[in-house]
Protein backbone atom coordinates (compact mmCIF):
# COMPACT_ATOMS: atom_id res chain seq x y z
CA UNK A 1 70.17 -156.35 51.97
CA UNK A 2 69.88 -155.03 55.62
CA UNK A 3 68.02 -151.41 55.08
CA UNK A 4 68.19 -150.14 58.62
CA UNK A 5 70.12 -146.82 58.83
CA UNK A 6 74.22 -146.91 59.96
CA UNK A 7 75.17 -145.13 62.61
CA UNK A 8 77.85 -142.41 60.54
CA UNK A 9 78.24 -140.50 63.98
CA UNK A 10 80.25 -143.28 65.85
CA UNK A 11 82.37 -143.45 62.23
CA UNK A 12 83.34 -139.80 62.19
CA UNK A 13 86.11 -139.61 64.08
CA UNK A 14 88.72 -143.26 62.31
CA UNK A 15 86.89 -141.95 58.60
CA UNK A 16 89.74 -140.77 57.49
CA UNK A 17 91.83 -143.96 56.97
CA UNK A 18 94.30 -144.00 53.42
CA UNK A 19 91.94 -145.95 51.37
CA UNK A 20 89.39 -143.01 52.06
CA UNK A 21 92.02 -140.53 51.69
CA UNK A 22 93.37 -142.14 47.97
CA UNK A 23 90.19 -142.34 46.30
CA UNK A 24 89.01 -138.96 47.69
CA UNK A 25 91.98 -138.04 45.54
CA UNK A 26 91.17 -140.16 42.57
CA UNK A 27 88.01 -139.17 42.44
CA UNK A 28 88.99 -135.54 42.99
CA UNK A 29 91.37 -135.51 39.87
CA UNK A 30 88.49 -137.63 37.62
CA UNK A 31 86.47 -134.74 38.33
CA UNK A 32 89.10 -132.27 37.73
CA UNK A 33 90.01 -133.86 34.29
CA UNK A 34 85.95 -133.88 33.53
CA UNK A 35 84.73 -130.16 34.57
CA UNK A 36 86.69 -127.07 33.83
CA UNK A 37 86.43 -125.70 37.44
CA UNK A 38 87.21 -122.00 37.87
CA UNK A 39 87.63 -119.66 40.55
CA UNK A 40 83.96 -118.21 39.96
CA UNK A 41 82.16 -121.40 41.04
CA UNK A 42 79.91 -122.37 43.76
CA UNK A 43 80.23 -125.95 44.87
CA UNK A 44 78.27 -128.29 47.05
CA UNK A 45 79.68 -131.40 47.96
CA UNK A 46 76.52 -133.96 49.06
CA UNK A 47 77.43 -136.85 51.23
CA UNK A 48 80.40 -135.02 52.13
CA UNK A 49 81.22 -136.66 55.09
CA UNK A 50 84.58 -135.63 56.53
CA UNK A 51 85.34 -133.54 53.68
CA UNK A 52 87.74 -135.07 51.91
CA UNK A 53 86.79 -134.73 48.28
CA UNK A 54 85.25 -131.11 49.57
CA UNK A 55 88.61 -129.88 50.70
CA UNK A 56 90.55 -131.28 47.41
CA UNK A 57 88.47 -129.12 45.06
CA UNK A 58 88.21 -125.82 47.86
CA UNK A 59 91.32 -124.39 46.19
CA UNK A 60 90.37 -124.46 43.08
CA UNK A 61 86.59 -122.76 43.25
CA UNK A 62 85.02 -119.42 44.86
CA UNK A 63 83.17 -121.36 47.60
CA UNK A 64 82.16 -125.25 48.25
CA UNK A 65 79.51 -126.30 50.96
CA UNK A 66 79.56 -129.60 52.65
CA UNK A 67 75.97 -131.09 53.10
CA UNK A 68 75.55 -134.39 55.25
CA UNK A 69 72.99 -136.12 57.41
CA UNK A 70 75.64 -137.27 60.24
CA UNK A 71 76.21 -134.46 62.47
CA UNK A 72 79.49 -136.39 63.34
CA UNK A 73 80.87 -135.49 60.22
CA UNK A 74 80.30 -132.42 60.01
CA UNK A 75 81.67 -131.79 63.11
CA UNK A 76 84.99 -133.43 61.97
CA UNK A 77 84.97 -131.15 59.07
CA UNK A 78 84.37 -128.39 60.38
CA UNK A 79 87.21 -128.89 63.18
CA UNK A 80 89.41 -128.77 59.70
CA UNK A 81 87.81 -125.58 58.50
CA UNK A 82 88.98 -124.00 61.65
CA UNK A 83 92.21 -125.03 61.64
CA UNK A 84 93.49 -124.64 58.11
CA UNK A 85 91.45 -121.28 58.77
CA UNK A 86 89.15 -121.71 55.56
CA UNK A 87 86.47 -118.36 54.84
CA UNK A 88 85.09 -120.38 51.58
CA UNK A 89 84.02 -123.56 53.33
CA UNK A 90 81.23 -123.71 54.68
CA UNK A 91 78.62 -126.96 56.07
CA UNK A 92 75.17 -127.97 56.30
CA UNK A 93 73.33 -130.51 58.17
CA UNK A 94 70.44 -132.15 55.84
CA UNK A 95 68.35 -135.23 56.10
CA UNK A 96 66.53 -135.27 53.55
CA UNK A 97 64.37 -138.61 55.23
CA UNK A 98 63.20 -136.00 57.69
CA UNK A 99 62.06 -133.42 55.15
CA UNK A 100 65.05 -131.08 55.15
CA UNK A 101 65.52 -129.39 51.58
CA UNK A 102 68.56 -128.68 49.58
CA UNK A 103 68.44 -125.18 48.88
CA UNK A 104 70.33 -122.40 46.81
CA UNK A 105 72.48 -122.35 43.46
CA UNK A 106 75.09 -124.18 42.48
CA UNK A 107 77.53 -124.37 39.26
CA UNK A 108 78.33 -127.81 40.20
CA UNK A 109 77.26 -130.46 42.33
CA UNK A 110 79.48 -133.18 43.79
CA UNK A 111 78.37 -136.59 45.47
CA UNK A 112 80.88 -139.48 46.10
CA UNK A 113 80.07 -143.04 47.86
CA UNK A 114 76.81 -141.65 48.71
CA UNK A 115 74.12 -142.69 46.56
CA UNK A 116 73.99 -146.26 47.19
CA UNK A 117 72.89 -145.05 50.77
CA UNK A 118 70.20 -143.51 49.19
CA UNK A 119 67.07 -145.64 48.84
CA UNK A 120 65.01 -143.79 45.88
CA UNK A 121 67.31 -141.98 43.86
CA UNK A 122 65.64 -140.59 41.01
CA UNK A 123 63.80 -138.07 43.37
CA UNK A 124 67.25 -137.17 44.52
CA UNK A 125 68.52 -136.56 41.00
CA UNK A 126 65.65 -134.03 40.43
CA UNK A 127 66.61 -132.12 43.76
CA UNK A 128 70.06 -131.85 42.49
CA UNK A 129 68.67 -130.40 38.87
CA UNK A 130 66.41 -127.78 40.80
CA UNK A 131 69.73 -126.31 42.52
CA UNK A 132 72.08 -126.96 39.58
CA UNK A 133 72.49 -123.44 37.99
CA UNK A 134 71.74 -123.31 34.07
CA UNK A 135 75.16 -124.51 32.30
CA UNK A 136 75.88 -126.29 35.83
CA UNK A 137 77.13 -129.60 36.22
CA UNK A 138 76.45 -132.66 38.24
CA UNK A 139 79.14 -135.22 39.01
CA UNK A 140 78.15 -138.58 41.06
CA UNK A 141 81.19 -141.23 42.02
CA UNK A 142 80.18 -144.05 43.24
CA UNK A 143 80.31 -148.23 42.44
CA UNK A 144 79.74 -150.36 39.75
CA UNK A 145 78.06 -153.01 40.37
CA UNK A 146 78.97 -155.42 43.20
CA UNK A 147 77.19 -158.22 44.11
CA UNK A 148 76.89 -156.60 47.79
CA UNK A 149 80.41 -157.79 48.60
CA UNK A 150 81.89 -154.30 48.63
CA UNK A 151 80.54 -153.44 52.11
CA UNK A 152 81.55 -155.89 55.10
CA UNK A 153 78.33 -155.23 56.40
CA UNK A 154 75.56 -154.21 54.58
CA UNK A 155 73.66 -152.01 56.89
CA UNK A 156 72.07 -149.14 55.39
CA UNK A 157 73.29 -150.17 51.78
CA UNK A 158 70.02 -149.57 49.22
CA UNK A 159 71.99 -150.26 46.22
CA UNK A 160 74.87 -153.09 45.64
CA UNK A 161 76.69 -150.83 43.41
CA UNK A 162 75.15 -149.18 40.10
CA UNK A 163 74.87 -150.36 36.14
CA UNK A 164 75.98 -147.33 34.06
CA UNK A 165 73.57 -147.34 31.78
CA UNK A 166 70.76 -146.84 34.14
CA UNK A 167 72.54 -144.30 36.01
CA UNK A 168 72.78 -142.28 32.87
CA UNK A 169 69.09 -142.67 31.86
CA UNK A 170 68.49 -141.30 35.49
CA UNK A 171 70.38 -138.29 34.80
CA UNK A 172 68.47 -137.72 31.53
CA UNK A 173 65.15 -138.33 33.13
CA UNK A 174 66.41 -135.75 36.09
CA UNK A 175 66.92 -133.17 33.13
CA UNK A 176 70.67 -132.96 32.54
CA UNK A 177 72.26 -133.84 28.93
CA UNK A 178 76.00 -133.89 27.75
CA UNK A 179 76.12 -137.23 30.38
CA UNK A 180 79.13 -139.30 30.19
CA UNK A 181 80.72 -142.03 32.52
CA UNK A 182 84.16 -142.86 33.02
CA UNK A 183 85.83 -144.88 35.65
CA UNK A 184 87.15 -143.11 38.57
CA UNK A 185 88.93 -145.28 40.58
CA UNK A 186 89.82 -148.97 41.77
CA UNK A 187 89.75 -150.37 45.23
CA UNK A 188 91.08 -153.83 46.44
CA UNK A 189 89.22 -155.19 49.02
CA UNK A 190 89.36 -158.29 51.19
CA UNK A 191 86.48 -160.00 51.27
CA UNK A 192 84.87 -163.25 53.40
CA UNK A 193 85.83 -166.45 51.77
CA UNK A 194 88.60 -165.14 48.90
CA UNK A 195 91.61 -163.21 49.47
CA UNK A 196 90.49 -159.84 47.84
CA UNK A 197 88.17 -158.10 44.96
CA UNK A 198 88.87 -155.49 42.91
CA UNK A 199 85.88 -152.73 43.09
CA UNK A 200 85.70 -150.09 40.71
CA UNK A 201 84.09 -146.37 41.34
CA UNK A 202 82.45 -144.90 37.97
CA UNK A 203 82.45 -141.08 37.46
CA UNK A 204 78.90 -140.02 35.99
CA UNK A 205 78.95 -136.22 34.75
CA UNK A 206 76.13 -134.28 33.33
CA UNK A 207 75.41 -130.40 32.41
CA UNK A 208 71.75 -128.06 33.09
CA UNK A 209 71.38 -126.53 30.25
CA UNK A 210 71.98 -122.54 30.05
């Protein structure tokens, strides 16, 4: 497992390929068949990247903001945000390895495809529960396990996908209840050696309570 960090900047600007693109939108409607989401809520999307799980679910809440540690995506996202001429979009440029806090109130919290890029996530689970608001939710995407074979190159992977069950006792031990799992989406993949693997992306949800 290489640790060192991946360079997201030089990425920003050929992120938005179609296999990005389709399970943006897979994971987009899992979450919209898991959480009721209404025109009253206040989003953040972590790991947002180029936005595009953000700007699948901006239509359908009051306001979402886009938080990533690559300035390079934010900078493609918020090229989109000017153009399409969005008032309810709005980004942020965290890293939490160099102290920066997440800060405000949220009635649900997004993060897809992020958390395996995250080296201790229980800490980051509590951050999320602080800004959850009470009755919030939390919804992570990201992959079952993998055997590190999802990922070309593993660069600045922590975690070679996640087991379930674990996730869900993180969420518990981060303070949220009503957690449930369901998969998300499925990705074929070439991979070195065999023709191609198919991945699949989990859906973890969990509520604050009120």
């Amino acid at each position: 497992m290489n640790n060192e960090k991946r360079d997201f900047n030089k990425e920003a600007a050929s992120w938005d390929e179609p296999g990005r693109v389709k399970l943006a939108n897979d994971i987009a409607l899992a979450i919209i068949d898991e959480i009721t989401l209404a025109p009253t809520m206040d989003v953040l999307d972590f790991g947002c990247s180029t936005g595009l799980l953000t700007l699948k679910l901006q239509p359908l809440v009051h306001s979402i903001t886009g938080v990533d540690s690559s300035q390079g995506m934010l900078d493609v996202l918020n090229a989109k945000i000017k153009n399409q001429d969005l008032t309810d979009v709005k980004t942020q440029h965290i890293d939490l390895d160099k102290g920066d806090a997440l800060e405000g109130s949220y009635h649900l919290i997004v993060s897809s495809m992020t958390l395996h890029h995250i080296r201790e996530t229980g800490p980051l689970l509590n951050k999320f529960y602080k800004v959850t608001a009470p009755d919030g939710y939390l919804c992570i995407a990201d992959l079952d396990l993998d055997g590190g074979r999802f990922h070309g190159n593993n660069k600045g992977v922590f975690h070679f996908g996640f087991d379930r069950a674990m996730m869900r006792r993180a969420f518990i031990e981060a303070g949220f209840h009503d957690v449930r799992d369901k998969t998300a989406a499925q990705i074929m993949k070439p991979i070195p050696d065999e023709k191609s693997q198919l991945f699949t992306v989990f859906l973890m949800t969990g509520r604050k309570r009120p």
